[in-house]
N, C-alpha and C. Protein backbone atom coordinates (compact mmCIF):
# COMPACT_ATOMS: atom_id res chain seq x y z
N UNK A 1 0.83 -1.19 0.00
CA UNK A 1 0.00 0.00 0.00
C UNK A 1 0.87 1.24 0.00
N UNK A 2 0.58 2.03 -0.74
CA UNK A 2 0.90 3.36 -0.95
C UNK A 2 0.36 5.05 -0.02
N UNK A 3 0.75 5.56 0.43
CA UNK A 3 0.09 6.85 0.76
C UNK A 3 1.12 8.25 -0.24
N UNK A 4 0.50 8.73 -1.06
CA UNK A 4 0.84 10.14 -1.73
C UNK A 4 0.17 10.91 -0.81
N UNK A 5 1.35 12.60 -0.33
CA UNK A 5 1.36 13.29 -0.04
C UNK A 5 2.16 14.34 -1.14
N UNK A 6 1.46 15.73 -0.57
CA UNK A 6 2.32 16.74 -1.11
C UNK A 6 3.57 17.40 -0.67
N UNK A 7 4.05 17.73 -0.88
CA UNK A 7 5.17 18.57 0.49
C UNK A 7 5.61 19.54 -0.07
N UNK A 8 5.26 21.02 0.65
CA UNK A 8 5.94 21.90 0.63
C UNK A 8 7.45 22.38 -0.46
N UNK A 9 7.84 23.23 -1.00
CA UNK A 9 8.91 23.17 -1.70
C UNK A 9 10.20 23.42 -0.79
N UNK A 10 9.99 24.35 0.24
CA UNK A 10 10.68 24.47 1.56
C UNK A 10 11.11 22.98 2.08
N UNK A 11 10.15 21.74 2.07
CA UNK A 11 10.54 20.69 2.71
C UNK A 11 11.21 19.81 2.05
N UNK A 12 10.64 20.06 0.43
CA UNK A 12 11.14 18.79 0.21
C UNK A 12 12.72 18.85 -0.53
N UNK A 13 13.39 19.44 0.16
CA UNK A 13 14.89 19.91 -0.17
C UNK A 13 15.56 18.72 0.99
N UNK A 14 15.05 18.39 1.78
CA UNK A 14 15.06 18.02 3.25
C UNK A 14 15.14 16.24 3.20
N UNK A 15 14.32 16.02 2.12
CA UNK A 15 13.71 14.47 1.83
C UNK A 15 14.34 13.90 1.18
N UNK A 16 14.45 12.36 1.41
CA UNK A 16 15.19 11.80 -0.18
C UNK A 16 14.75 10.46 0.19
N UNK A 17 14.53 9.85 -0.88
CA UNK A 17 14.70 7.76 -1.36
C UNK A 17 14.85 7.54 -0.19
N UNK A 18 13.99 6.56 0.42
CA UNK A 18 14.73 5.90 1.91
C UNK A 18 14.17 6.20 2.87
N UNK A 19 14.28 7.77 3.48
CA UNK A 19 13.77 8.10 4.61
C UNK A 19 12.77 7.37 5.16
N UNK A 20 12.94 7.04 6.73
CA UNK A 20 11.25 6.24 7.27
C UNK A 20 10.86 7.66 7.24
N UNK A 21 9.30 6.93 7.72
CA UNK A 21 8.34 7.81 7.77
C UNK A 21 7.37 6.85 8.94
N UNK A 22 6.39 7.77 9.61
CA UNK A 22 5.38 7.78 10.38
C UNK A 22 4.43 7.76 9.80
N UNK A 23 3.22 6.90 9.97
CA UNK A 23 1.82 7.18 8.65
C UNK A 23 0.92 7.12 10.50
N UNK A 24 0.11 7.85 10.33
CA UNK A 24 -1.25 7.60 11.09
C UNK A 24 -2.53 8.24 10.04
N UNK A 25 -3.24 7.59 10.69
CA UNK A 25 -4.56 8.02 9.83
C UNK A 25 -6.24 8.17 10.69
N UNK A 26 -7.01 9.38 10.54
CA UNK A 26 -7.68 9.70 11.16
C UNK A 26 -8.62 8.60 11.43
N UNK A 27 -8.80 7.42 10.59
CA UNK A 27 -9.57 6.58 10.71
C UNK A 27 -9.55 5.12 11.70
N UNK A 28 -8.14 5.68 12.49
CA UNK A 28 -7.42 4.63 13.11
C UNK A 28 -6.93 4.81 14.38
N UNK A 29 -7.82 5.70 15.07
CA UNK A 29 -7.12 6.52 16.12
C UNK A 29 -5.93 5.84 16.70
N UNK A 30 -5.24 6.17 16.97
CA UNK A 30 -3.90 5.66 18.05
C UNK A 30 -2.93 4.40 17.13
N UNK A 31 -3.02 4.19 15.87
CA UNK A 31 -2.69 3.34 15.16
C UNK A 31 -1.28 4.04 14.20
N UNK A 32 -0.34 3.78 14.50
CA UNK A 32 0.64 4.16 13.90
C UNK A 32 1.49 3.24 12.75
N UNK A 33 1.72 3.68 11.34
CA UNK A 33 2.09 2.53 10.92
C UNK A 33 3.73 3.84 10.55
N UNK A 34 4.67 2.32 9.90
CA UNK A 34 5.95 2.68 9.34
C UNK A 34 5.85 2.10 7.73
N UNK A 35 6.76 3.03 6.99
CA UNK A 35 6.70 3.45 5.79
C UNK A 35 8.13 4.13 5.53
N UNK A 36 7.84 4.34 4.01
CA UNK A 36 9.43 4.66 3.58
C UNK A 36 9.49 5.27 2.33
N UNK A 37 9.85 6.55 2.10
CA UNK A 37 9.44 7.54 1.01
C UNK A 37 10.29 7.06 -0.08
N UNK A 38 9.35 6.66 -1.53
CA UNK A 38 9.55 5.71 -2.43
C UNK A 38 9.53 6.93 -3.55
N UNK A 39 9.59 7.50 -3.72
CA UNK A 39 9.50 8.38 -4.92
C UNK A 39 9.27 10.16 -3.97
N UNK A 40 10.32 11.02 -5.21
CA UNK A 40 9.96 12.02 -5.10
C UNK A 40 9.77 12.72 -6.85
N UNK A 41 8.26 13.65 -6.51
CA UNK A 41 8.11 13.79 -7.98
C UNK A 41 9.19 15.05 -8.68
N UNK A 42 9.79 14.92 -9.97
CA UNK A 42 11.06 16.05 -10.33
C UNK A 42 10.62 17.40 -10.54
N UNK A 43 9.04 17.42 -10.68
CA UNK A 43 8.61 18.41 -11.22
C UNK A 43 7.15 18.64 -10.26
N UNK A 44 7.33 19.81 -9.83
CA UNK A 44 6.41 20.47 -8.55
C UNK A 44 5.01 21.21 -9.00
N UNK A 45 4.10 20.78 -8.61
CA UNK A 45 2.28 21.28 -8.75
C UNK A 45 2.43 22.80 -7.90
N UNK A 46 1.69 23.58 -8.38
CA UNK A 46 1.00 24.82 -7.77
C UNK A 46 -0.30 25.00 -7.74
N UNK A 47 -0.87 24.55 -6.10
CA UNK A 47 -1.82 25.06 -5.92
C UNK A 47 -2.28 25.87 -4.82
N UNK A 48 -3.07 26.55 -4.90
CA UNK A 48 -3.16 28.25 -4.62
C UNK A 48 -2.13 28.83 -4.28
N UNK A 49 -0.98 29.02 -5.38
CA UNK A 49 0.19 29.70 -5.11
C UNK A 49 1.27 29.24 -4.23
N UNK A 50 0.94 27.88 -4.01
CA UNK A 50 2.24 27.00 -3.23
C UNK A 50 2.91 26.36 -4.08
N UNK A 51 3.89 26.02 -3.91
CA UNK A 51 4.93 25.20 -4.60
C UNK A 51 5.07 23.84 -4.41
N UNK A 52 3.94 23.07 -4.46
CA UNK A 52 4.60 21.37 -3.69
C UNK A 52 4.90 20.39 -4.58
N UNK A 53 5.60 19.30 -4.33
CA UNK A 53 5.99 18.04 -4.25
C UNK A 53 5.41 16.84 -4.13
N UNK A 54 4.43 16.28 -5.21
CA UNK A 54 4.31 14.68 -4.84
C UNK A 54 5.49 14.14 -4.49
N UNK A 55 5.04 13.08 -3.21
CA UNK A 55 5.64 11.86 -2.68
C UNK A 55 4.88 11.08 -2.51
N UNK A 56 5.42 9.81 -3.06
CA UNK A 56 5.24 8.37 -2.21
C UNK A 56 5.76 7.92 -1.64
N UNK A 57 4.95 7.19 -0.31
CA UNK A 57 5.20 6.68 0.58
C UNK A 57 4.57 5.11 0.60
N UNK A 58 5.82 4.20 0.54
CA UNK A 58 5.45 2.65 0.86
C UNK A 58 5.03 1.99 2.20
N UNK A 59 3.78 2.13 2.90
CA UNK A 59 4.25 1.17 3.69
C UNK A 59 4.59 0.02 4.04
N UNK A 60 4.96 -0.55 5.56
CA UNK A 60 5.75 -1.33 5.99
C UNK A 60 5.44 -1.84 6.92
N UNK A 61 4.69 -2.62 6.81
CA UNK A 61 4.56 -3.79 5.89
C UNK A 61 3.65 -3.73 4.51
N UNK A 62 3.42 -4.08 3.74
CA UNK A 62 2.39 -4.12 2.76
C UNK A 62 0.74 -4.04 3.43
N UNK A 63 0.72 -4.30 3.87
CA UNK A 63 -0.65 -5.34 4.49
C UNK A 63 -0.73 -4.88 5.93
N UNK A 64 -0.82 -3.41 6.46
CA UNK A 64 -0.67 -3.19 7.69
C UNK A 64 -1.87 -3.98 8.60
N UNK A 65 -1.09 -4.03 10.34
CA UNK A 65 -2.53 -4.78 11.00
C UNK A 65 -1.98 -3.76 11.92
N UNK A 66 -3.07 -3.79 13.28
CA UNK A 66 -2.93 -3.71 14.55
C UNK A 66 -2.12 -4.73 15.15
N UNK A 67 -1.53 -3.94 16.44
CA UNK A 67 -0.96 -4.48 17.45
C UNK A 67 -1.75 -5.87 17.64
N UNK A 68 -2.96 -6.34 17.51
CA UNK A 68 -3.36 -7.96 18.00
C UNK A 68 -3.65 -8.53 16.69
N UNK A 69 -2.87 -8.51 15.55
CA UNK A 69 -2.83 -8.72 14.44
C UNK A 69 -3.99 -8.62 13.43
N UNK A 70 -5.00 -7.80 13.62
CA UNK A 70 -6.27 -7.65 13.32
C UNK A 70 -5.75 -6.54 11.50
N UNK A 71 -6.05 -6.83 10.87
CA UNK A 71 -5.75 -6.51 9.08
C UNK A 71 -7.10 -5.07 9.22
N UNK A 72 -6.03 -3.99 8.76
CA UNK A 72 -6.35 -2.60 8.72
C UNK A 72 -7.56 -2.61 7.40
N UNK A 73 -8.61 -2.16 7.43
CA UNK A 73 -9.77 -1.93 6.41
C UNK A 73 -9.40 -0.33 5.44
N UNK A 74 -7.89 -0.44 5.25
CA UNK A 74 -7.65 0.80 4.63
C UNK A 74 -8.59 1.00 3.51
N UNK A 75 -8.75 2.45 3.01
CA UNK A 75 -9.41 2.71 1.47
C UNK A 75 -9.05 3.81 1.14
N UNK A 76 -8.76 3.71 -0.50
CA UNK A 76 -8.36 4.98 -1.08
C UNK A 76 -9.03 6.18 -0.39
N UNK A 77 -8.24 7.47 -0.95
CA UNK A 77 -8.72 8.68 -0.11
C UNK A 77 -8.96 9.18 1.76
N UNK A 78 -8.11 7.96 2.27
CA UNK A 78 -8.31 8.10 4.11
C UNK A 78 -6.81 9.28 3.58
N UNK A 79 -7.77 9.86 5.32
CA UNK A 79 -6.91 11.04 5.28
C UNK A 79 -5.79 10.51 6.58
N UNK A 80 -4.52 10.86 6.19
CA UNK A 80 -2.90 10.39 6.82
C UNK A 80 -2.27 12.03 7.35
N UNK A 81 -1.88 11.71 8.00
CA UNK A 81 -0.75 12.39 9.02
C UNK A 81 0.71 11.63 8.77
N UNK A 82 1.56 12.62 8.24
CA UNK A 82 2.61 11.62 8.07
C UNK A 82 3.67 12.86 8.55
N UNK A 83 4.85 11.85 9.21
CA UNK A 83 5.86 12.60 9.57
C UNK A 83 7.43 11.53 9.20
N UNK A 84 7.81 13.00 8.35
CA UNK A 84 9.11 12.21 7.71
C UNK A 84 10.26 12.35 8.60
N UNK A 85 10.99 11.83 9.65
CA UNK A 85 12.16 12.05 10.05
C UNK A 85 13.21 12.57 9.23
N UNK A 86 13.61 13.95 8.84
CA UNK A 86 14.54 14.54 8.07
C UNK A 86 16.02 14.70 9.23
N UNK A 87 15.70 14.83 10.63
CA UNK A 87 17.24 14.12 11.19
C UNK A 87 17.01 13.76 12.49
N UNK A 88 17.95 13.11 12.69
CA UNK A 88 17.88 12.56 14.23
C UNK A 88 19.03 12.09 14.86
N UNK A 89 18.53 12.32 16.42
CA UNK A 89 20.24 12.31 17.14
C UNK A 89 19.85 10.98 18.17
N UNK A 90 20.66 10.34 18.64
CA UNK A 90 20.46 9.22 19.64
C UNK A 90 21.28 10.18 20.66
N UNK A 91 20.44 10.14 22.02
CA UNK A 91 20.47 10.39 23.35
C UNK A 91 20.93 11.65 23.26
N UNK A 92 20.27 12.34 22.75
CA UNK A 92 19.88 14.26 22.51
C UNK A 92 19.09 14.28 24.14
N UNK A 93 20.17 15.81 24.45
CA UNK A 93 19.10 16.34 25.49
C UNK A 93 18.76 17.37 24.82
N UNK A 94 16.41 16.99 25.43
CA UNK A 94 15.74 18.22 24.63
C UNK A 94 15.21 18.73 25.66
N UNK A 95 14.97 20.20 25.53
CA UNK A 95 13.89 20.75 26.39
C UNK A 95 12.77 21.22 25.57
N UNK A 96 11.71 21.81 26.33
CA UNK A 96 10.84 22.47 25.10
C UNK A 96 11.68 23.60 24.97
N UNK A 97 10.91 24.50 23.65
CA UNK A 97 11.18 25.26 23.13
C UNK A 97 10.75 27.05 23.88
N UNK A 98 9.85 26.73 24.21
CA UNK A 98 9.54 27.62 25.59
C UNK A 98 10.48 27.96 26.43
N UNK A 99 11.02 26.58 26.89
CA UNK A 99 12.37 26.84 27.89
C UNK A 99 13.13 27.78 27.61
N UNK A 100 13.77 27.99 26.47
CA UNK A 100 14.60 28.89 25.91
C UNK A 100 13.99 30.38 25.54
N UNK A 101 15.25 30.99 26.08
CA UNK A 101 14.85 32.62 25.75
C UNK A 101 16.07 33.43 25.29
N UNK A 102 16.07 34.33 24.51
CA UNK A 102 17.56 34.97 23.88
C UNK A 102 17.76 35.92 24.38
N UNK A 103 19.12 36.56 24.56
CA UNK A 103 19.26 37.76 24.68
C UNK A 103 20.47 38.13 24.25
N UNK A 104 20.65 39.44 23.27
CA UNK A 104 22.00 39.50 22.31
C UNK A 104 22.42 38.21 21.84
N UNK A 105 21.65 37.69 21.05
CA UNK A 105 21.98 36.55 20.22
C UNK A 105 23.21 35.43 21.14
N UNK A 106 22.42 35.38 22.47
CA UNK A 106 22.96 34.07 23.08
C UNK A 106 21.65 33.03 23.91
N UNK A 107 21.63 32.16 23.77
CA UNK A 107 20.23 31.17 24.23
C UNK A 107 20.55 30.86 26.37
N UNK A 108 19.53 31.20 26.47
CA UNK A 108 19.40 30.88 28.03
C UNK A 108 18.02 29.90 28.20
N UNK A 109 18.71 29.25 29.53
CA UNK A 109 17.30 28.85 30.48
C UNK A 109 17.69 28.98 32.04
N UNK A 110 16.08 29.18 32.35
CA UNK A 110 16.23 28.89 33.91
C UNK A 110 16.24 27.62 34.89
N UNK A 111 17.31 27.15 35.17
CA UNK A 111 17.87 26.41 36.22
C UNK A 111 17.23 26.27 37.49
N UNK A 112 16.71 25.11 38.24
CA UNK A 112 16.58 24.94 39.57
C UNK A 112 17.57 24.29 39.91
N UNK A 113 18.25 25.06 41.27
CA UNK A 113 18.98 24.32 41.83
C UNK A 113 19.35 24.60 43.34
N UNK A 114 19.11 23.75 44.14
CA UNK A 114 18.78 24.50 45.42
C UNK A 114 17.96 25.16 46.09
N UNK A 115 16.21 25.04 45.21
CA UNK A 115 15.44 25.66 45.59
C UNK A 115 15.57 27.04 44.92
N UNK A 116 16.78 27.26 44.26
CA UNK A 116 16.97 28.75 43.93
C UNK A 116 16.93 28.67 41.96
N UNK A 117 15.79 29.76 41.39
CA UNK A 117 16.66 29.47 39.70
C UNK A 117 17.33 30.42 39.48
N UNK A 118 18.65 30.03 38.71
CA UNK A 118 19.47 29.82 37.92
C UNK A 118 19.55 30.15 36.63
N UNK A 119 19.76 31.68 36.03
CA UNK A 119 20.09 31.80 34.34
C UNK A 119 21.07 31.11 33.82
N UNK A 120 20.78 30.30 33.30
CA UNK A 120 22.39 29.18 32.15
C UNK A 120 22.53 29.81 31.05
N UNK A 121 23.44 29.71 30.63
CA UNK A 121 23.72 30.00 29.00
C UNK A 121 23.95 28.80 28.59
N UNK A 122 23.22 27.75 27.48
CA UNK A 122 23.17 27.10 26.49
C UNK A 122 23.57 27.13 24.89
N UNK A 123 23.70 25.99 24.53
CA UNK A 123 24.14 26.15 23.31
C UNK A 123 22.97 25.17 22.37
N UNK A 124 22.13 25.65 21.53
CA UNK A 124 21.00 24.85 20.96
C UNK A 124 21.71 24.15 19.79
N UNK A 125 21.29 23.14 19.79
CA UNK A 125 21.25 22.00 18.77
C UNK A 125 20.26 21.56 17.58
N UNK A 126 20.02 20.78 17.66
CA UNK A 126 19.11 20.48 16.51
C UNK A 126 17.57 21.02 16.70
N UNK A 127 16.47 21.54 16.32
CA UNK A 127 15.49 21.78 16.88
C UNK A 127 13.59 21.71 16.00
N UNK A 128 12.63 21.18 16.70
CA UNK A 128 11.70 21.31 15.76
C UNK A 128 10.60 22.47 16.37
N UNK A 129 9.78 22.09 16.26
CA UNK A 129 8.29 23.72 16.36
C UNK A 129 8.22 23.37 17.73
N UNK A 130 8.37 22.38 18.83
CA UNK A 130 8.05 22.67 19.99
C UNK A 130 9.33 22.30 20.72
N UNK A 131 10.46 21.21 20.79
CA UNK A 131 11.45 21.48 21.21
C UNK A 131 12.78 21.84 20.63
N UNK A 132 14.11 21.52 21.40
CA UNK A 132 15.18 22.07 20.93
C UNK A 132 16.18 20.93 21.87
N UNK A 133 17.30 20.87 21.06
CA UNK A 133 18.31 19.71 21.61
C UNK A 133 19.63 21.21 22.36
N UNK A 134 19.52 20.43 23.69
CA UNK A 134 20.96 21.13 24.26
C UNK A 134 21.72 20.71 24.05
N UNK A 135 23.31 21.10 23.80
CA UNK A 135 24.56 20.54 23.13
C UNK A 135 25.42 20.65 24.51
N UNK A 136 24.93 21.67 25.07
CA UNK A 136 26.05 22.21 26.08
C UNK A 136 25.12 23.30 26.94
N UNK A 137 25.90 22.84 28.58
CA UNK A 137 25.04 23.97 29.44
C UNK A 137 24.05 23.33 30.62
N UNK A 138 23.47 22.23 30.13
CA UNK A 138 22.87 21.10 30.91
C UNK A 138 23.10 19.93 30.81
N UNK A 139 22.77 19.48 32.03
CA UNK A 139 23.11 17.88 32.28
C UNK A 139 22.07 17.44 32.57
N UNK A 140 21.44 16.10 31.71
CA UNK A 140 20.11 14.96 31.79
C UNK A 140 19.99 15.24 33.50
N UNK A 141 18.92 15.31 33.95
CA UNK A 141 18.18 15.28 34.86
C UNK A 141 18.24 17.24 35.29
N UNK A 142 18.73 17.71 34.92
CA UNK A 142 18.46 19.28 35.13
C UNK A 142 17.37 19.34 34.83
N UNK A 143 16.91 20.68 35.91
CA UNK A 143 14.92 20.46 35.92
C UNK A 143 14.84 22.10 35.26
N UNK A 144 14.13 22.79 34.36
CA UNK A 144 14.38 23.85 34.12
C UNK A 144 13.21 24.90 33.78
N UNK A 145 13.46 25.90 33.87
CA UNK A 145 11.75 26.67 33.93
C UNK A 145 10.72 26.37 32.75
N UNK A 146 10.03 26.10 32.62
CA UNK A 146 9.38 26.36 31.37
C UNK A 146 8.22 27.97 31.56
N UNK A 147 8.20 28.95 30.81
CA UNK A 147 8.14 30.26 31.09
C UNK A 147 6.80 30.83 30.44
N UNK A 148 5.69 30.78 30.96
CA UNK A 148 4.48 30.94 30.43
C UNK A 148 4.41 32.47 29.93
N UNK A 149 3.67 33.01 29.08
CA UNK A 149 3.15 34.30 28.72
C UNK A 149 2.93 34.95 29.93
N UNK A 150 3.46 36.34 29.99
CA UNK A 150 2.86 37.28 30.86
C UNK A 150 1.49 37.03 30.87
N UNK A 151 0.67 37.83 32.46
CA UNK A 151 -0.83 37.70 32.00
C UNK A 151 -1.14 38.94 32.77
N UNK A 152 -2.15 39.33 33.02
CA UNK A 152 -2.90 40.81 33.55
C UNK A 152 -4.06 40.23 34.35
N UNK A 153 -3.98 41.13 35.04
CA UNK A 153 -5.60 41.21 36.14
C UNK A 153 -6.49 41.76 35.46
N UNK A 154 -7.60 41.80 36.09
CA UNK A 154 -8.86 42.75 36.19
C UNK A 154 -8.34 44.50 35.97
N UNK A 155 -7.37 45.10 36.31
CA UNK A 155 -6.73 46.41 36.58
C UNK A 155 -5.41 46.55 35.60
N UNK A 156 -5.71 45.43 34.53
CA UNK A 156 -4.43 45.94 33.83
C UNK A 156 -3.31 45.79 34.03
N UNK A 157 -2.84 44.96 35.30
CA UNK A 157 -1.70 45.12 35.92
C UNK A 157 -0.98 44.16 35.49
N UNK A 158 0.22 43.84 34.95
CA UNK A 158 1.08 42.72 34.87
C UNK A 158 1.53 41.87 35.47
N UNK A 159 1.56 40.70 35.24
CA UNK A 159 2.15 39.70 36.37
C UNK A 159 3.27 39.35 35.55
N UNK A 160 4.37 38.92 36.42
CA UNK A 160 5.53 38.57 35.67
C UNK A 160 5.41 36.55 35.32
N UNK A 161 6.39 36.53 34.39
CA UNK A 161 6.44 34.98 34.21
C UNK A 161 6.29 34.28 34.78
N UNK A 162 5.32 33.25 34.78
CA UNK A 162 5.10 31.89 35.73
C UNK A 162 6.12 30.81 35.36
N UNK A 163 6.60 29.68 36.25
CA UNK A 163 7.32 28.99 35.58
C UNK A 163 6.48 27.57 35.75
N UNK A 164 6.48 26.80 35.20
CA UNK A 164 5.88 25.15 34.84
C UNK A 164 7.45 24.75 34.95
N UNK A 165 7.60 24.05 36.31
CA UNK A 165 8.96 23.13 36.12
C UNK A 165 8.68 21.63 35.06
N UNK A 166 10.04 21.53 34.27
CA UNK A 166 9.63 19.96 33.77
C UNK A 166 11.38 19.57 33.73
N UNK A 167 11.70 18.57 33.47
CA UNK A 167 12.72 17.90 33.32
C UNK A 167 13.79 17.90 32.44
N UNK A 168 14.73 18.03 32.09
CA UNK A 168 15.75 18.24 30.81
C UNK A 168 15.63 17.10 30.42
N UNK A 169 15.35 16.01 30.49
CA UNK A 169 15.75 14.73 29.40
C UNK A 169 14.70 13.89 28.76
């Protein structure tokens, strides 16, 4: 079985022969299958003024089932969620992306330690729309602010940053 997607012209610079891929499909809640991008098309569609990319995607196995070996009732036109791994690190420390805040083009977070936080200077690594890999600056089990939006009262008044502690690793 096959799933065609479009992709972006931005993305598909990113893609090539091979890559796995992630398939889920709305019709399957919680059902994740693996796949492997089998074609990219040479020549790119425009529609409403985007630039995209047919791809195919094989999955893997042919004949997907569920976890209790029960054979998937796929049909043309189900709508897929697919996510192509374009890179990946083994035993990356990530935080969210929240965590991090700049100032003069250097990356910080806030540190607990001792009951007391802690501004670090970090060095970011690889990163997607919600987290970011630390290279340098923290060590796996560092617990670190995560830094909500200012918010206001009834009077207009500002409250400063809340923090949501969560875990570095």
């Amino acid at each position: 079985l096959e799933v065609e997607v479009n992709l972006d012209e931005t993305d598909v610079a990113r893609v090539a022969v091979g890559q796995k891929v992630q398939v889920s499909l709305d019709a399957f809640p919680g059902v994740e299958l693996a796949g492997e991008v089998t074609y990219i098309a040479p020549m790119a569609q425009t529609q409403v003024g985007v630039v995209l990319y047919p791809v195919t995607i094989r999955l893997t196995p042919a004949d997907p089932s569920t976890s209790s070996g029960q054979a998937l009732p796929l049909r043309a036109g189900m709508t897929a969620d697919v996510t192509i791994a374009v890179a990946s690190k083994e035993d990356a420390l990530i935080v969210p992306l929240r965590a991090v805040h700049t100032e003069r083009e250097r990356a910080y977070v806030y540190r607990l330690v001792g009951g007391q936080i802690e501004q670090v200077e970090v060095t970011l690594g690889m990163m997607t729309d919600t987290e970011v890999e630390i290279t340098s600056g923290l060590a796996e089990g560092d617990v670190v602010s995560v830094v909500a939006a200012p918010t206001q009262d009834s009077t207009g008044q500002g409250f400063g940053p809340r923090g949501i502690f969560g875990r570095g690793d």
